[in-house]
N, C-alpha and C. Protein backbone atom coordinates (compact mmCIF):
# COMPACT_ATOMS: atom_id res chain seq x y z
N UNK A 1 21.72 -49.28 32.75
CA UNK A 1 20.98 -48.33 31.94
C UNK A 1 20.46 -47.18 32.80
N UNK A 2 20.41 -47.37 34.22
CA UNK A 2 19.63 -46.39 34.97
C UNK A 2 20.86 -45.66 35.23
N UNK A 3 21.60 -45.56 35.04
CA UNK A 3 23.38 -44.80 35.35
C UNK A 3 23.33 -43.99 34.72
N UNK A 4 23.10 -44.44 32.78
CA UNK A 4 23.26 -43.91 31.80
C UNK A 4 22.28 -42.48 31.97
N UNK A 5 21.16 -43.27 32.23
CA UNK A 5 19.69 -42.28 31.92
C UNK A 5 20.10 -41.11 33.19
N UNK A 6 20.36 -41.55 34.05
CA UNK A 6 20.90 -40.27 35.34
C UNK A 6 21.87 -39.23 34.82
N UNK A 7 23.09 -39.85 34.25
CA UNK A 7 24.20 -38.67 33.79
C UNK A 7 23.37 -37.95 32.39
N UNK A 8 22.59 -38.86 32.09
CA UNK A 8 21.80 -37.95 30.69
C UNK A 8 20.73 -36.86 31.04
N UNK A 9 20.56 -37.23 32.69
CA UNK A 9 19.61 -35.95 32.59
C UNK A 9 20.11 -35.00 33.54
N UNK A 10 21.78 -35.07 34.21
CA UNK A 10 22.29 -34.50 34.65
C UNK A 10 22.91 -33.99 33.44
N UNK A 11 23.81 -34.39 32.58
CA UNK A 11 23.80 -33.59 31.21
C UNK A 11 22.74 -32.36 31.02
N UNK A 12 21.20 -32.78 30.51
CA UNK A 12 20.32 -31.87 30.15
C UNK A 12 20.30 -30.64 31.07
N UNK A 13 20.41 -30.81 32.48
CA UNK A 13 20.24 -29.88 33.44
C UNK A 13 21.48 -29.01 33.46
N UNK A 14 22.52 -29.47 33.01
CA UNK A 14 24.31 -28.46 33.04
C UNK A 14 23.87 -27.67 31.42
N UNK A 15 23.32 -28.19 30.77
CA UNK A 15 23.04 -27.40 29.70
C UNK A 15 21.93 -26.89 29.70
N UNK A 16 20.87 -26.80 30.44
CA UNK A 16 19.95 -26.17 30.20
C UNK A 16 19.85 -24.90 31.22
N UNK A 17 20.66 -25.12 31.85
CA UNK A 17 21.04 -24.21 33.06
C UNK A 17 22.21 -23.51 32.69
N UNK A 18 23.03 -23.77 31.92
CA UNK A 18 24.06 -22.77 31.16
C UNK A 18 23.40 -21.88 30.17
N UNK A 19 22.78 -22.65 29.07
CA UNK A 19 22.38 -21.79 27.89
C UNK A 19 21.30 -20.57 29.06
N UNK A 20 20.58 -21.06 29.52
CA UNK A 20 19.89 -20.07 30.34
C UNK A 20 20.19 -18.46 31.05
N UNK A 21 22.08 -19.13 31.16
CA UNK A 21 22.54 -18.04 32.28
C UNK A 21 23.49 -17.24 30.97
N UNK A 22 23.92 -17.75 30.02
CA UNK A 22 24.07 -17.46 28.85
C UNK A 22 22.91 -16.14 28.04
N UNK A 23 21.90 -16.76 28.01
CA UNK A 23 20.57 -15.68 27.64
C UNK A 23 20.11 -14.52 28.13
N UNK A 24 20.37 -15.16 29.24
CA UNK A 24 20.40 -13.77 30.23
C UNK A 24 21.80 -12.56 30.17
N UNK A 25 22.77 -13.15 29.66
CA UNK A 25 23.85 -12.38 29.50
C UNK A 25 23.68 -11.69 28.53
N UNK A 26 23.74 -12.65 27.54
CA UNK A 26 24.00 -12.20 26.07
C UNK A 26 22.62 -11.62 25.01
N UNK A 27 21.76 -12.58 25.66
CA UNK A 27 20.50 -12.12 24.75
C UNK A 27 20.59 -13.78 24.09
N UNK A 28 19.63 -12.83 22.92
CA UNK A 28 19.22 -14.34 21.74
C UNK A 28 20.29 -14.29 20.59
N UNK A 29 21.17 -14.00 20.86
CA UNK A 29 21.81 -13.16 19.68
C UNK A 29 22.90 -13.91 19.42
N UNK A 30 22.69 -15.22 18.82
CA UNK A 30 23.90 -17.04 18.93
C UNK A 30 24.28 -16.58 18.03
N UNK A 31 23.82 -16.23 16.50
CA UNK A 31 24.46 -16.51 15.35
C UNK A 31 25.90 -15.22 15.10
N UNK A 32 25.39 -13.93 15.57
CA UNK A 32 26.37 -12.71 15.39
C UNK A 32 27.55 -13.02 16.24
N UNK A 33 27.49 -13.68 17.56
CA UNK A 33 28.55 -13.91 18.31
C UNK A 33 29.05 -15.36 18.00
N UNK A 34 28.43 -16.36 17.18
CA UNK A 34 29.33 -17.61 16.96
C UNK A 34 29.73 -17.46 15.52
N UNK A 35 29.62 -16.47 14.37
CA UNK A 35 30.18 -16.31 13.49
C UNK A 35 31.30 -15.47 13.74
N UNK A 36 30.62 -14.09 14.66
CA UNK A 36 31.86 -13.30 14.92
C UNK A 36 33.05 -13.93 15.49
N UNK A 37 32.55 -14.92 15.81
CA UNK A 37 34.12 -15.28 16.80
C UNK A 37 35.11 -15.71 15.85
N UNK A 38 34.71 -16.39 15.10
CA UNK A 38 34.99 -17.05 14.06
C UNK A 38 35.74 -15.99 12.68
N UNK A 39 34.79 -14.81 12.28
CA UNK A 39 35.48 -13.54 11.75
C UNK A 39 36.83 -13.04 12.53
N UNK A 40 36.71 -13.16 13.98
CA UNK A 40 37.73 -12.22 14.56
C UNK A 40 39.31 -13.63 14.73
N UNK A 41 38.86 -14.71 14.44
CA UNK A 41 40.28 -15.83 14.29
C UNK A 41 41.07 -15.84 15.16
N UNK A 42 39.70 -16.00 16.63
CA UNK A 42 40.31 -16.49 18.08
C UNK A 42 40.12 -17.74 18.20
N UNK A 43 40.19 -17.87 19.25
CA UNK A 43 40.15 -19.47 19.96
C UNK A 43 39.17 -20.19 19.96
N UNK A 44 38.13 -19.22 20.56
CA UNK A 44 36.71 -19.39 20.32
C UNK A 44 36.29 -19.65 19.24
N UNK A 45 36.49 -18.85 18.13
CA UNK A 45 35.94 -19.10 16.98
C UNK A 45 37.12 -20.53 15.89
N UNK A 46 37.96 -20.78 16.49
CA UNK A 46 38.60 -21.88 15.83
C UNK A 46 38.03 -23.01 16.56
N UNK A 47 37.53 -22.83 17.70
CA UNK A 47 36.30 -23.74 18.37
C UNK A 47 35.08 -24.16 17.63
N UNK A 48 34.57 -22.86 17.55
CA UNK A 48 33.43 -22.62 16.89
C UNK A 48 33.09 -22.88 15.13
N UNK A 49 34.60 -22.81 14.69
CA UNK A 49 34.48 -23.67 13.30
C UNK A 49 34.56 -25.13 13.23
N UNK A 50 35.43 -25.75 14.26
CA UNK A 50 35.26 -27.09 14.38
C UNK A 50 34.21 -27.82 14.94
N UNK A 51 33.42 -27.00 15.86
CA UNK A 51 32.45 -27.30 16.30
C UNK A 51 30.93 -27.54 15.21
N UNK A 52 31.43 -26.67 14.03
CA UNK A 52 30.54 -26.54 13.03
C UNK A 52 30.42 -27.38 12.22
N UNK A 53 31.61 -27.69 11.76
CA UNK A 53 32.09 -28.37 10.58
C UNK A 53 31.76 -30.21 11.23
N UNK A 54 32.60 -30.08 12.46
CA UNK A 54 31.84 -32.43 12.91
C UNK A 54 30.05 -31.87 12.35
N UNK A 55 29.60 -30.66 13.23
CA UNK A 55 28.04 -30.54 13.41
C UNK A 55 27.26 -31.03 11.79
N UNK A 56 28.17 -30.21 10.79
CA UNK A 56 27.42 -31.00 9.51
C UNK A 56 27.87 -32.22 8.75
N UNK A 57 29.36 -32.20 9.19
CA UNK A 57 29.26 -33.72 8.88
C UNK A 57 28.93 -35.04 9.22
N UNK A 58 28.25 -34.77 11.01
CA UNK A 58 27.65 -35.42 11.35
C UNK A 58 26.08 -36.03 10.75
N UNK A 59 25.65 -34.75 10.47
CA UNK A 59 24.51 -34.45 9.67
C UNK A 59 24.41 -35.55 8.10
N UNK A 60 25.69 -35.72 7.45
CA UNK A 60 25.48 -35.71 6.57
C UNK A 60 26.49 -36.82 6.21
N UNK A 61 25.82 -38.40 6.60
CA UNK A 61 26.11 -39.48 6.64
C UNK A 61 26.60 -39.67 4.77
N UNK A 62 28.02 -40.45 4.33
CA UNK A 62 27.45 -40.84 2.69
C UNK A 62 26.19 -41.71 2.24
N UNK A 63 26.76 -41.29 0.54
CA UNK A 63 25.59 -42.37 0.18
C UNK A 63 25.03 -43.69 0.42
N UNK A 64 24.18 -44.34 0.45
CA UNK A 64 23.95 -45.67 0.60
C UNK A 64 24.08 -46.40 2.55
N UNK A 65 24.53 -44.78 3.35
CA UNK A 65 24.28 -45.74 4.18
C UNK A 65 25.37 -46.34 5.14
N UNK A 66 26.37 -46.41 4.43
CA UNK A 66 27.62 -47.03 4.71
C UNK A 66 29.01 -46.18 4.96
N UNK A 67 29.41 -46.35 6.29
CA UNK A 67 30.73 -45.84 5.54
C UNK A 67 31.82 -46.46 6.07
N UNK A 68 33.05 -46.05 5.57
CA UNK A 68 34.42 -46.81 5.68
C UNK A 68 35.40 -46.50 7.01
N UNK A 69 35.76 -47.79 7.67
CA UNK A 69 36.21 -47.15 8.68
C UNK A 69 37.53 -48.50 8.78
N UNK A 70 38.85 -47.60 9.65
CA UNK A 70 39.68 -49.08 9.58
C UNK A 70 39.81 -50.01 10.57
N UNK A 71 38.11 -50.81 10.56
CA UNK A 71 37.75 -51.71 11.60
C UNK A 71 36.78 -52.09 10.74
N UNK A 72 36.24 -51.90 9.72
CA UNK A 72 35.21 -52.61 8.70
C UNK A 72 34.21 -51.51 8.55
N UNK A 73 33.07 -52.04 8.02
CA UNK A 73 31.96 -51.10 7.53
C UNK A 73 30.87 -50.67 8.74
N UNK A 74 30.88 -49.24 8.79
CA UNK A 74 30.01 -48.82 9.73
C UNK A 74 28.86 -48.60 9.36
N UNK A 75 27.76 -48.79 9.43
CA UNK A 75 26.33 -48.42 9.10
C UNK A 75 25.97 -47.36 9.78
N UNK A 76 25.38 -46.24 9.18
CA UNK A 76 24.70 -45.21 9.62
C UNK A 76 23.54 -44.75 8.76
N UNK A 77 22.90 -43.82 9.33
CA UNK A 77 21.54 -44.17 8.95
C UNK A 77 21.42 -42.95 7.86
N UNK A 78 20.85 -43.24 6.30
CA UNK A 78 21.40 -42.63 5.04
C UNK A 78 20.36 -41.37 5.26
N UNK A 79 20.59 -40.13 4.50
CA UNK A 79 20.29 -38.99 4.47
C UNK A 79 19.87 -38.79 3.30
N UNK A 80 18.72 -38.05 3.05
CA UNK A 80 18.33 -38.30 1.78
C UNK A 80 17.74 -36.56 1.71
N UNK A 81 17.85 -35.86 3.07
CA UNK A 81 17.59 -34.56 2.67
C UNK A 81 18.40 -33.71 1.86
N UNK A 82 17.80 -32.19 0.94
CA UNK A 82 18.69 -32.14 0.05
C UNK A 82 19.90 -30.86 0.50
N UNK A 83 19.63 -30.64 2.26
CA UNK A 83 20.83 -30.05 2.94
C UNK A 83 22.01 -30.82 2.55
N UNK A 84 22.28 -31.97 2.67
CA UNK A 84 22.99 -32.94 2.62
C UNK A 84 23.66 -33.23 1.38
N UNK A 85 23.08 -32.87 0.08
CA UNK A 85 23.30 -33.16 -1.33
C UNK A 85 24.22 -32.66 -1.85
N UNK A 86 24.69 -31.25 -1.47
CA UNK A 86 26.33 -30.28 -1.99
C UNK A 86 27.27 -31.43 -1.36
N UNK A 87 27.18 -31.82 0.00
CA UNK A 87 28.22 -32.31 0.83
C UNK A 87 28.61 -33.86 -0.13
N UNK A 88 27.37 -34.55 -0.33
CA UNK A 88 27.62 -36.07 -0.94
C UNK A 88 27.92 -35.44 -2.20
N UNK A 89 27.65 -34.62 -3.03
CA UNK A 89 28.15 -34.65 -4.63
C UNK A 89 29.45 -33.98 -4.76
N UNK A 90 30.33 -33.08 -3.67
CA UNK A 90 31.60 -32.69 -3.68
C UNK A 90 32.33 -33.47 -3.01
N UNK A 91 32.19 -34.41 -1.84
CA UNK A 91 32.93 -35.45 -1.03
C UNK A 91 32.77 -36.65 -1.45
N UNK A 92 31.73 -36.98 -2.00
CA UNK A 92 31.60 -38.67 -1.85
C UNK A 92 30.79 -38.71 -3.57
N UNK A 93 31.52 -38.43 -4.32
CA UNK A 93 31.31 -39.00 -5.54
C UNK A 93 32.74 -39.14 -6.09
């Protein structure tokens, strides 16, 4: 566990030390350049849509809690915010 907790805060430090050198480049300005990338239908932005799309479906476990996987039933922990509610009433009804 003390391995784990080391690469996790060597993790935090490669990212907190990127977004940093990032800010300094670019500014605060995430949303115009991670949509634009995405408007202009480069690499980046075919990144940046997939990167989006796990990001809310991660977010947005199905109903009840459960879901289906082909190794048996996975439990995850149910969502009941109503960000989440377009995604369960067009996918999972």
């Amino acid at each position: 566990m003390a391995c784990f907790r080391l690469v996790m805060a060597v993790f935090l430090l490669l990212i907190a030390g990127y977004t940093s050198i990032a800010i300094t480049h670019h500014g605060w300005n995430l949303l115009p350049i991670f949509f634009g990338d995405m408007a202009a239908m480069t690499w980046p932005g075919q990144f940046n849509l997939d990167f989006f799309t796990f990001l809310l479906l991660s977010g947005c476990g199905p109903p009840g809690g459960t879901a289906s996987a082909p190794w048996g039933s996975v439990s995850v922990s149910p969502r009941s915010s109503a960000e989440c509610s377009f995604f369960r009433s067009t996918f999972w009804s």
